[in-house]
Protein backbone atom coordinates (compact mmCIF):
# COMPACT_ATOMS: atom_id res chain seq x y z
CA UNK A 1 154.75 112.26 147.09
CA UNK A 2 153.69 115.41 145.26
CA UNK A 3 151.40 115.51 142.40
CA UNK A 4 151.97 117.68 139.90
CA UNK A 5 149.34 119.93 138.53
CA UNK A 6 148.60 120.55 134.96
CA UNK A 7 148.50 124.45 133.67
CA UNK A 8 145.10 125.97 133.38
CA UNK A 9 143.23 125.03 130.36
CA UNK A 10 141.94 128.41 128.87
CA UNK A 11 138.71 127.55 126.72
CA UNK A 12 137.14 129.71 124.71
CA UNK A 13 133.11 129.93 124.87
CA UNK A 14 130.25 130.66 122.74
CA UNK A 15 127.00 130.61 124.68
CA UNK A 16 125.31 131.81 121.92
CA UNK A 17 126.31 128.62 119.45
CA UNK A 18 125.85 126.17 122.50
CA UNK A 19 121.97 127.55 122.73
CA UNK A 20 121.76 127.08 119.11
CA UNK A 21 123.22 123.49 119.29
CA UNK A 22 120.82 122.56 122.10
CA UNK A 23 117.49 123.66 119.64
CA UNK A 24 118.52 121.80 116.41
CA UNK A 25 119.17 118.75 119.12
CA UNK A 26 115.61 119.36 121.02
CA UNK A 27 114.27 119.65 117.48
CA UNK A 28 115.74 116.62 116.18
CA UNK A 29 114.84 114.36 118.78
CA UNK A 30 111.32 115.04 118.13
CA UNK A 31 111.19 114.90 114.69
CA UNK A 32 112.49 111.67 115.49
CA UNK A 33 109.98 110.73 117.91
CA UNK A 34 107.50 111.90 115.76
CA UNK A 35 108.29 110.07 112.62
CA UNK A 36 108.60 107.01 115.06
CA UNK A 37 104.71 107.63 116.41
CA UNK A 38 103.83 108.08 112.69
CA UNK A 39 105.44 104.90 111.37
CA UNK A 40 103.85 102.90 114.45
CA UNK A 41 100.52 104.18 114.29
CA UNK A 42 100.16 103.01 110.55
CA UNK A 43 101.63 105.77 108.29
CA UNK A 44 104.27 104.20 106.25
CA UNK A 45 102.72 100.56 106.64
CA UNK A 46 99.98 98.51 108.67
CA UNK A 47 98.59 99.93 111.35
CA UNK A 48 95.41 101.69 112.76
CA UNK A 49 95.92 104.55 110.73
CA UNK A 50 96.72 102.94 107.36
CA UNK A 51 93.16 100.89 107.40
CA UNK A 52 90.31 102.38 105.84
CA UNK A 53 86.71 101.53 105.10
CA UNK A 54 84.45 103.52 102.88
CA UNK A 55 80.64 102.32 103.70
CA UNK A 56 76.83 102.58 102.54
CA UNK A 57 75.11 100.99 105.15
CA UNK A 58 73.03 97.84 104.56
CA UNK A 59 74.76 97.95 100.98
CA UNK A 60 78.04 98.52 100.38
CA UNK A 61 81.21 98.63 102.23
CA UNK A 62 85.23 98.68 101.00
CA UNK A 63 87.80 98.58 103.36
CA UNK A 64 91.22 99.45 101.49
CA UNK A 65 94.40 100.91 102.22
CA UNK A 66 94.66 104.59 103.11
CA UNK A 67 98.92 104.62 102.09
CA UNK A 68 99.75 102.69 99.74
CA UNK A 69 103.44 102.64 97.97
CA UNK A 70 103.89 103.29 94.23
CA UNK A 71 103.80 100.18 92.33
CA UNK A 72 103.38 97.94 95.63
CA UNK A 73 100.68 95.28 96.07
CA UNK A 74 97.71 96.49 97.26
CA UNK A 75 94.50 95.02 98.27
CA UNK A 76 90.66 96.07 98.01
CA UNK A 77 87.98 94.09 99.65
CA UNK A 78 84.75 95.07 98.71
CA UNK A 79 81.08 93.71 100.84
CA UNK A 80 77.63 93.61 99.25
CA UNK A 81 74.90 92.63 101.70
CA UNK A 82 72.59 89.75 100.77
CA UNK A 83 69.50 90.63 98.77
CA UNK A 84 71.46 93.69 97.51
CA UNK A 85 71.50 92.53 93.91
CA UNK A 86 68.11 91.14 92.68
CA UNK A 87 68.68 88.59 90.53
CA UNK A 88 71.66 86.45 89.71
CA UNK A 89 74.09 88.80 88.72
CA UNK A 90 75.78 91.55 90.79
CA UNK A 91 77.19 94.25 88.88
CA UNK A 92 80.08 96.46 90.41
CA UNK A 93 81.41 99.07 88.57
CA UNK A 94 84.94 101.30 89.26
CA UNK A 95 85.54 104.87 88.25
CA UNK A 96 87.42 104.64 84.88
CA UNK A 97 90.29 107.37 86.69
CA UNK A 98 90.65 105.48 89.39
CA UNK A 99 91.94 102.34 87.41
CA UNK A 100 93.87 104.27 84.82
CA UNK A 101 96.00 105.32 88.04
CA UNK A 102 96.20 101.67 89.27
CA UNK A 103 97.28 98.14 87.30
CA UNK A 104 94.48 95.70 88.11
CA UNK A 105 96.44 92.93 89.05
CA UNK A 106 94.00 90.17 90.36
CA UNK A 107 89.70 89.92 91.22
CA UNK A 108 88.71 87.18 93.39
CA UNK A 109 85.74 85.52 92.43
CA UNK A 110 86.50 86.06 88.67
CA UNK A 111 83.82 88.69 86.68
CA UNK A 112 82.12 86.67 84.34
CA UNK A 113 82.64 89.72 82.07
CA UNK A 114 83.46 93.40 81.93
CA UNK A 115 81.87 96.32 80.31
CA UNK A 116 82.90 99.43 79.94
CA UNK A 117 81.51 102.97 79.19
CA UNK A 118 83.23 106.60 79.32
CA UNK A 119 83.52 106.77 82.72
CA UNK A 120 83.41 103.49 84.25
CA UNK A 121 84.53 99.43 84.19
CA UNK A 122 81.57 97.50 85.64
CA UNK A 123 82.54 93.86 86.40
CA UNK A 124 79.68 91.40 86.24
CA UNK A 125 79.69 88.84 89.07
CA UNK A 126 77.47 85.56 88.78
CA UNK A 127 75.56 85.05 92.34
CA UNK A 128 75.47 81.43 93.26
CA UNK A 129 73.69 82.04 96.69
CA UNK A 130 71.63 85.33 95.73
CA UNK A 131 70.52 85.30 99.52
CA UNK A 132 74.38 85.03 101.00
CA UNK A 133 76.94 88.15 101.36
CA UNK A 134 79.17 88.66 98.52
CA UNK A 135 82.79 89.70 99.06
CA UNK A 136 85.54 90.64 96.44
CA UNK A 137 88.83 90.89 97.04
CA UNK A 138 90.53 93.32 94.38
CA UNK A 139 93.90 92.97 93.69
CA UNK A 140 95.75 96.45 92.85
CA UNK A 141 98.90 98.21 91.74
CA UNK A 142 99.17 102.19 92.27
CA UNK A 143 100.99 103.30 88.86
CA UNK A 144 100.87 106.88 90.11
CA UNK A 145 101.88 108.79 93.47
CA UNK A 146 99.94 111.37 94.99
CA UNK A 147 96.31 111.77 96.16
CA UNK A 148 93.98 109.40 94.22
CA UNK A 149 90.25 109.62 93.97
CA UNK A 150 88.37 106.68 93.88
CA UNK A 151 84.73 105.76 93.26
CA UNK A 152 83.20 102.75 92.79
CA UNK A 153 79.32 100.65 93.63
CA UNK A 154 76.67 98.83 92.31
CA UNK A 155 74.81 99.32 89.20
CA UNK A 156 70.86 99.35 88.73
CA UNK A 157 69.14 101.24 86.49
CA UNK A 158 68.38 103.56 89.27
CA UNK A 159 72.01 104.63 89.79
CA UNK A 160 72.13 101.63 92.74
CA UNK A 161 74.44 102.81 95.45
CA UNK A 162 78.09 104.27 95.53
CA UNK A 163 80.62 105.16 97.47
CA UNK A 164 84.03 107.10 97.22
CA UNK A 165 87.54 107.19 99.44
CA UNK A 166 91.21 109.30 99.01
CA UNK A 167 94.13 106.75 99.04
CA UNK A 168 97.67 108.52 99.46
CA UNK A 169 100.26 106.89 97.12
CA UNK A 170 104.06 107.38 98.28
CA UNK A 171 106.88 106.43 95.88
């Protein structure tokens, strides 16, 4: 039996475009890679570098969301050490920017009321247990993407103490 043998395939070849097409190929599967290490360690949702915390020690501390997504739920929750706030009354008050940037949705345990003045909201909590912690849980909507400021803390007449953190809002 004799097997027949196909003609000679002549191909033509560009070492230059097959050097090119093995870059944007490197390149692509580590952008890939990368945007995978990003998403896992927290960047586009939970994870250890989406959690923040913004802290006065012995006072005050927020942990909060360091990505949030445009007009997504989004949660606050805000510490006060016991003995913090003399009295019966605990008055915590948010930069008026910050909230014109975010829809307060919710505020767990309820102000009793809110005041306001040019440049802040402070919500006025009623103490049950003056001697206990006190924890908030603040519940917001980012109405505007980019970089947003926030300040926020408690409110003596001596200034009391305050704190600030950078959220990053993607649409």
């Amino acid at each position: 039996m004799e097997i027949s043998r196909a003609p000679d395939l002549q191909l033509e070849e560009d070492p230059a475009f097959q050097r090119r097409s093995w870059r944007v190929e490197r390149i692509g599967t580590w952008a890939f890679v990368a945007i995978l290490a990003a998403a896992a360690a927290g960047l586009l949702g939970s994870g250890p570098l989406s959690h923040g915390t913004a802290t006065v020690p012995g006072t005050l501390r927020v942990e909060f969301q360091r990505f949030a997504q445009y007009q997504s739920p989004d949660t606050l929750l805000i510490h006060v050490e016991p003995g913090v706030a003399p009295g019966r009354e605990l008055r915590l008050w948010f930069d008026r920017r910050y909230l014109e940037g975010a829809r307060l949705e919710t505020m767990v345990p309820p102000p009793v009321r809110v005041e306001t003045a040019a440049d802040r909201l402070t919500f006025v909590f009623a103490l049950t247990e003056p001697g206990v912690p006190f924890t908030a849980s603040v519940g917001l909507q980012p109405q505007r993407v980019g970089l947003i400021h926030a300040r926020l803390g408690l409110e003596p007449a001596d200034g009391g103490s305050r704190l600030a953190f950078r959220q990053v809002v993607y649409p």
